[in-house]
N, C-alpha and C. Protein backbone atom coordinates (compact mmCIF):
# COMPACT_ATOMS: atom_id res chain seq x y z
N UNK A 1 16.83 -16.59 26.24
CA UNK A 1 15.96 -15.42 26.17
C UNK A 1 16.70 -14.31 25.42
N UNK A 2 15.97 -13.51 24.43
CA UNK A 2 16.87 -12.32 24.17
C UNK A 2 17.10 -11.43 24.64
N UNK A 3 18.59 -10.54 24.36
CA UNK A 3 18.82 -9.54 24.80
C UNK A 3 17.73 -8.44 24.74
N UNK A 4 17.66 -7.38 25.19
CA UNK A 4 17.20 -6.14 25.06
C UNK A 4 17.71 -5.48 23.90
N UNK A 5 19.08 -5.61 23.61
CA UNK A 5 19.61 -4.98 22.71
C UNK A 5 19.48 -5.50 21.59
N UNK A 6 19.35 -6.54 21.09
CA UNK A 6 19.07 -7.63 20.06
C UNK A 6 17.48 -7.04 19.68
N UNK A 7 16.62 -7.26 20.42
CA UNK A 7 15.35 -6.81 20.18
C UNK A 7 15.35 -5.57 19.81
N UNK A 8 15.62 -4.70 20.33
CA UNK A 8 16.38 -2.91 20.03
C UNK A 8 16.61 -2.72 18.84
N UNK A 9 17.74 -3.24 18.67
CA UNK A 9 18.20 -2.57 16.82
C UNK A 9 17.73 -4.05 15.78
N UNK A 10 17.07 -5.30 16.13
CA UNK A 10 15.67 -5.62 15.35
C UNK A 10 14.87 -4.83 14.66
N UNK A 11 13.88 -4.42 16.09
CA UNK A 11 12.83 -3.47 15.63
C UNK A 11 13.25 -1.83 14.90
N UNK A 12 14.61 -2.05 15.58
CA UNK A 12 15.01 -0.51 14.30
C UNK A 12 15.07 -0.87 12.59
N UNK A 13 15.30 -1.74 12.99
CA UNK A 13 15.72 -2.32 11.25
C UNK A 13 14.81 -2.69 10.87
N UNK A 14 13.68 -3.25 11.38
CA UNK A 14 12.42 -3.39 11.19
C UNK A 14 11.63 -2.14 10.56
N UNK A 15 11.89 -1.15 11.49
CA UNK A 15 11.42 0.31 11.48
C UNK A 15 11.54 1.12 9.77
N UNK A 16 12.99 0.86 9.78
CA UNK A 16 14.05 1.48 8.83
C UNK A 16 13.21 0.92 7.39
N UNK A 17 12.76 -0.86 7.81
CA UNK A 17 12.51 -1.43 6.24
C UNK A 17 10.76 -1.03 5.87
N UNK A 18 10.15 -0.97 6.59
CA UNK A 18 8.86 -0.18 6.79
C UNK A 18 8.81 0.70 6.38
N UNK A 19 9.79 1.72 6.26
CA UNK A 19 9.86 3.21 5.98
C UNK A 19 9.92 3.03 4.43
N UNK A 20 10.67 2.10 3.89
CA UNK A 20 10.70 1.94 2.57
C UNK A 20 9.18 1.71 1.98
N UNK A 21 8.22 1.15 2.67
CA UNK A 21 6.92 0.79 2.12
C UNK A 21 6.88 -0.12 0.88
N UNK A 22 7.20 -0.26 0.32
CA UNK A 22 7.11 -1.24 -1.08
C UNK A 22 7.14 -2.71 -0.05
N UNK A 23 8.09 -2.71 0.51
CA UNK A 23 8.27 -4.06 1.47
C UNK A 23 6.97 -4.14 2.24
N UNK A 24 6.72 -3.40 2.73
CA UNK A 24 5.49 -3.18 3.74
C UNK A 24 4.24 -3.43 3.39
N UNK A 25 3.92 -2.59 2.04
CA UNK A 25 3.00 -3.08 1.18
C UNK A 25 2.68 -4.68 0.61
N UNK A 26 3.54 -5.15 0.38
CA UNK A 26 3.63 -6.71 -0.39
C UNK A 26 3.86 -7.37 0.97
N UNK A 27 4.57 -7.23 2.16
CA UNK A 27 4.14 -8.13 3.42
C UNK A 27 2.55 -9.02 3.26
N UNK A 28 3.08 -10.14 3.30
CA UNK A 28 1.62 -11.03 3.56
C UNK A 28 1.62 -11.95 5.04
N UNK A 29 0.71 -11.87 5.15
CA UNK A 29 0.88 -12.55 7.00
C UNK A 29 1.67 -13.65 6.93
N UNK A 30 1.60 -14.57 5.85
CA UNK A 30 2.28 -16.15 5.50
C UNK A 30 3.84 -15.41 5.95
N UNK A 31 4.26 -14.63 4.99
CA UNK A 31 5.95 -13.92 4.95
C UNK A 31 6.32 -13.47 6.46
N UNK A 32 5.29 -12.78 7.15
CA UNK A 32 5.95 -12.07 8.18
C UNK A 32 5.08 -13.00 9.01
N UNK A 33 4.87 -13.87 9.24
CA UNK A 33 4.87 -15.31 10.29
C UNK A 33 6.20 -16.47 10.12
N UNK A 34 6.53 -16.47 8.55
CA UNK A 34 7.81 -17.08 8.48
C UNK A 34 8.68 -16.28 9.34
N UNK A 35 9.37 -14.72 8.81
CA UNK A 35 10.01 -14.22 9.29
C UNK A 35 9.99 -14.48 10.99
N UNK A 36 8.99 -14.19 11.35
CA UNK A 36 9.56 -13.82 13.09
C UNK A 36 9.30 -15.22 13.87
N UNK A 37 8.86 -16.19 12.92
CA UNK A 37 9.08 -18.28 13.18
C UNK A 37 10.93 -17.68 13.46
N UNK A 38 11.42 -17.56 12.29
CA UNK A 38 13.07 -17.40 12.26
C UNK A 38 13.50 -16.69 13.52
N UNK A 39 13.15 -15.42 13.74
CA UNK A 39 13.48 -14.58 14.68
C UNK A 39 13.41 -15.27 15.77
N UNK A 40 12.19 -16.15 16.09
CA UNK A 40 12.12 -16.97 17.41
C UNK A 40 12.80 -17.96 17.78
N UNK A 41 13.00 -18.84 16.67
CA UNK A 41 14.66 -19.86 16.35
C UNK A 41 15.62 -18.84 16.72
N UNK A 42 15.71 -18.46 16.38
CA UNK A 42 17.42 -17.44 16.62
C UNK A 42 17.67 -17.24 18.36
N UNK A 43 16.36 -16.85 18.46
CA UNK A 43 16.63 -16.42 19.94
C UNK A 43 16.41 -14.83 20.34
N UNK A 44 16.05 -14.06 19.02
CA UNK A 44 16.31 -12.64 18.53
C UNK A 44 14.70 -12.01 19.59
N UNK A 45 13.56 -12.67 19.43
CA UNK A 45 12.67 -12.34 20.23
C UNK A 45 11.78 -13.81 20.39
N UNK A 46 10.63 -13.52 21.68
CA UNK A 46 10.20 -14.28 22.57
C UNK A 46 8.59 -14.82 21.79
N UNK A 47 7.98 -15.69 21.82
CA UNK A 47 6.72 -16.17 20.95
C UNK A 47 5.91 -14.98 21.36
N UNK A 48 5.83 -14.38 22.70
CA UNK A 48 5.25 -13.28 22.69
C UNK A 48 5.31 -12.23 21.89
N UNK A 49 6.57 -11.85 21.84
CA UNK A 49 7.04 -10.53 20.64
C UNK A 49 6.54 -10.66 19.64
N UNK A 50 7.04 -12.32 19.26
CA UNK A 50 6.48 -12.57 17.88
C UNK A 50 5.09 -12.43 17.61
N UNK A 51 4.29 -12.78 17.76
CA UNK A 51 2.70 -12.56 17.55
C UNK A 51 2.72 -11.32 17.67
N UNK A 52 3.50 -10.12 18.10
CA UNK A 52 3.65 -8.80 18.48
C UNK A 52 3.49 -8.23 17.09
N UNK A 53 4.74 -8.88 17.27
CA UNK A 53 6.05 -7.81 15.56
C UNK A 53 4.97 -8.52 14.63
N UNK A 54 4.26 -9.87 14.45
CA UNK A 54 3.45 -10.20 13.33
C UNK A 54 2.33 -9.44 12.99
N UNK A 55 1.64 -8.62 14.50
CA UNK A 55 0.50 -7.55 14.31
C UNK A 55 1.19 -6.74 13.69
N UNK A 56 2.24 -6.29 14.21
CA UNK A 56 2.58 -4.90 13.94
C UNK A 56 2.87 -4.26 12.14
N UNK A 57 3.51 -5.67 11.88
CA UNK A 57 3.98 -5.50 10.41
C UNK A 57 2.82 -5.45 9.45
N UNK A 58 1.61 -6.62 9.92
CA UNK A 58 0.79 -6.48 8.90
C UNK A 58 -0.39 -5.23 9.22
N UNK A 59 -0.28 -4.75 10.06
CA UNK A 59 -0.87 -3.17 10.37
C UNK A 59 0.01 -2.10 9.45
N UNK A 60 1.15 -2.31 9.94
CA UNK A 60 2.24 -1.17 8.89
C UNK A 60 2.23 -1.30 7.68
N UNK A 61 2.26 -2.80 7.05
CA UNK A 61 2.37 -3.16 5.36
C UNK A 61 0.65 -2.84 5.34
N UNK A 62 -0.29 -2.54 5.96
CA UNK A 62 -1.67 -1.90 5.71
C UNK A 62 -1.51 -0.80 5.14
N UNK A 63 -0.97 -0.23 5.97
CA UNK A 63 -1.13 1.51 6.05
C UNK A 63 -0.24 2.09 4.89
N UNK A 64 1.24 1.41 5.03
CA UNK A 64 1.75 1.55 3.79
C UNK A 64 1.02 1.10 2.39
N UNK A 65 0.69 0.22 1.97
CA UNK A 65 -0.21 -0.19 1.40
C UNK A 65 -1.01 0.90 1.05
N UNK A 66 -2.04 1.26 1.82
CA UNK A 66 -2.68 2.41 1.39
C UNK A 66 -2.02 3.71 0.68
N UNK A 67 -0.91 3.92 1.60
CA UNK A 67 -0.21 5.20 1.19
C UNK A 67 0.28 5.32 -0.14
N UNK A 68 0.84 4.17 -0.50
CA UNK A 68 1.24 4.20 -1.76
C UNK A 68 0.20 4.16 -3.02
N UNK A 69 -0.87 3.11 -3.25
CA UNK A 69 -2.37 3.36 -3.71
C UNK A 69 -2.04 4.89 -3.80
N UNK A 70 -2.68 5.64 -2.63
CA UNK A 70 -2.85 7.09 -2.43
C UNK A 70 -1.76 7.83 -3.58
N UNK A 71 -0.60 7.50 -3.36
CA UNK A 71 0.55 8.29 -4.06
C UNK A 71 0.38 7.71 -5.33
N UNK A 72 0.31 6.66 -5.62
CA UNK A 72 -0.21 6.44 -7.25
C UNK A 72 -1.40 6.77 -8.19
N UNK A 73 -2.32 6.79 -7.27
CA UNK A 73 -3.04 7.58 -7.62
C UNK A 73 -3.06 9.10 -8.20
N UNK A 74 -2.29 9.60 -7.78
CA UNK A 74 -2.28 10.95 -6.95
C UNK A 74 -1.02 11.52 -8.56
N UNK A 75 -0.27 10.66 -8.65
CA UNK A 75 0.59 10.27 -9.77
C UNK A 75 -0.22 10.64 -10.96
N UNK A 76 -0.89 9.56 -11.01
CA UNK A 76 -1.34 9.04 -12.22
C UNK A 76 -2.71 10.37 -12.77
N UNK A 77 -3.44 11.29 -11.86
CA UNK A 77 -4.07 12.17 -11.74
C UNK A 77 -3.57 13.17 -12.67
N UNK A 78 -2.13 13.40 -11.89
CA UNK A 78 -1.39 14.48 -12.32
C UNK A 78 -0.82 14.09 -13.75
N UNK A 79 -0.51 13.12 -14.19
CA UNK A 79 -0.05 12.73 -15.50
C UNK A 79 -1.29 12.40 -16.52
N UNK A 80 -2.33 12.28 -16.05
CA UNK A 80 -3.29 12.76 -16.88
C UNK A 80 -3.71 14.17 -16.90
N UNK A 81 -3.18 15.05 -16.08
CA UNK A 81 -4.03 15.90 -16.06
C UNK A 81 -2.90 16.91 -17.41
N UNK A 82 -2.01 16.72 -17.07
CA UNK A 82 -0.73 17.27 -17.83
C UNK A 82 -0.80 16.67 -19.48
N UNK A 83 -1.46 15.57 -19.70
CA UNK A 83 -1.63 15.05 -21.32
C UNK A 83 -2.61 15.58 -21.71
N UNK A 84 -3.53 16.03 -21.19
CA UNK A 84 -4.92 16.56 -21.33
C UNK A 84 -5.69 15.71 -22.19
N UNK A 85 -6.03 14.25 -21.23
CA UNK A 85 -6.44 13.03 -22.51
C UNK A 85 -7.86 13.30 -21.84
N UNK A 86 -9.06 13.63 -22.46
CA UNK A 86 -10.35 13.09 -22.35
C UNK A 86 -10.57 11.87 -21.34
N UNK A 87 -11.40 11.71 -20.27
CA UNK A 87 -11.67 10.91 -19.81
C UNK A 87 -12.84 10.07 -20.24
N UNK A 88 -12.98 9.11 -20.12
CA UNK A 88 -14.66 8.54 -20.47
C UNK A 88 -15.67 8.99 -20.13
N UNK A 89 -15.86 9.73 -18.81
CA UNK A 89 -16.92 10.26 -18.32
C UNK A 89 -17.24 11.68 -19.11
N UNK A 90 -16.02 11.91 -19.55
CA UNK A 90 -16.59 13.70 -20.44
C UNK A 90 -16.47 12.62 -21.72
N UNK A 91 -16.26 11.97 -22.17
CA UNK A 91 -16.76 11.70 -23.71
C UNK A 91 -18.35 11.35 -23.71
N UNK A 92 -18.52 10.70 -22.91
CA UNK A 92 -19.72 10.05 -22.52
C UNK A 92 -20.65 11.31 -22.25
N UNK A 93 -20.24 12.85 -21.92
CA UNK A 93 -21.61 13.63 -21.48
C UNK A 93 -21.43 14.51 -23.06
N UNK A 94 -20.42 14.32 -23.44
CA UNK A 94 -20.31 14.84 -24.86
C UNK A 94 -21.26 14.00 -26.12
N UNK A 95 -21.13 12.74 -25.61
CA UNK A 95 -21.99 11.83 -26.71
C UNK A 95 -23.29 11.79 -26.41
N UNK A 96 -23.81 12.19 -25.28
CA UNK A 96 -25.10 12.22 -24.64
C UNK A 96 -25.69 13.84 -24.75
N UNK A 97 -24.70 14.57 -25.05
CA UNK A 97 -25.15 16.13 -25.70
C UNK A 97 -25.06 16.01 -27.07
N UNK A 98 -24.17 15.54 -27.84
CA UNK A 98 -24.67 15.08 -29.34
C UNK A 98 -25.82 14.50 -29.50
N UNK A 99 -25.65 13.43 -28.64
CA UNK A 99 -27.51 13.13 -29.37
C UNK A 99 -28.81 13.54 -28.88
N UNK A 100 -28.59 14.61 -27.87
CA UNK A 100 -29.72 15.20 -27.52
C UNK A 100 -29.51 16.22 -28.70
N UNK A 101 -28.79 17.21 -28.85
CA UNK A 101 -28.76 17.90 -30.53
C UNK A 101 -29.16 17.40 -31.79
N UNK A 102 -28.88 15.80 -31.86
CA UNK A 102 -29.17 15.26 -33.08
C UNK A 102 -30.49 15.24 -33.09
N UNK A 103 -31.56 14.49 -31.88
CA UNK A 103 -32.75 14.72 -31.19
C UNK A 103 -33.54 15.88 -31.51
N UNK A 104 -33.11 17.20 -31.30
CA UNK A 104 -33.49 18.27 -31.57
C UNK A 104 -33.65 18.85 -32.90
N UNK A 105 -32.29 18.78 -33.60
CA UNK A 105 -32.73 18.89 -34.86
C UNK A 105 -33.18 18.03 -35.95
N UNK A 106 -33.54 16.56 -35.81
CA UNK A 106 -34.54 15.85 -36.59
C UNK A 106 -36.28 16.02 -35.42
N UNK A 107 -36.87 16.88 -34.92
CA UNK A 107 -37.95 17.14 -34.65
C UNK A 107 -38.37 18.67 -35.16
């Protein structure tokens, strides 16, 4: 059975690699069902834990997941907004006011 303490600074390091998010994000249930298969060989935590730590990670690599989306987004906003490139949607009400003008002046 495992220690307490074994499980302890696990889930810290667990914690710690989560915080990074890139890991968290790309977690796929296949990866973090291998992983804590291993953990349960070892002796490190109990089949219970495991199905635990397997919710837990692919809830966290969710949320991270999102967060980052969010921050790239959020990125990529700001680096367009700073090139000042035309989007499609204003070319598109620009080409749709040209030819209502063109419209206008051949009547």
């Amino acid at each position: 059975m495992p220690s307490e303490s074994n499980i302890a600074s696990w889930r810290e390091l667990f914690e710690k690699t989560i915080e990074v998010g890139l890991g968290a994000a790309l977690l796929t249930k296949e990866s973090a069902t291998k992983l804590v298969e291993e953990l349960i060989q070892r002796g490190t935590v109990t089949k219970t834990e495991g199905k635990k730590l397997v919710s837990d990670m692919l809830e966290k690599g969710k949320h991270q997941k999102q967060k980052m989306e969010d921050l790239i987004a959020e990125v990529v906003q700001r680096v367009m907004d700073k090139a000042d490139i035309a989007r499609q949607s204003h070319i598109e009400a620009l080409e749709r006011r040209i030819a209502d003008l063109e419209e206008r002046l051949d009547t």
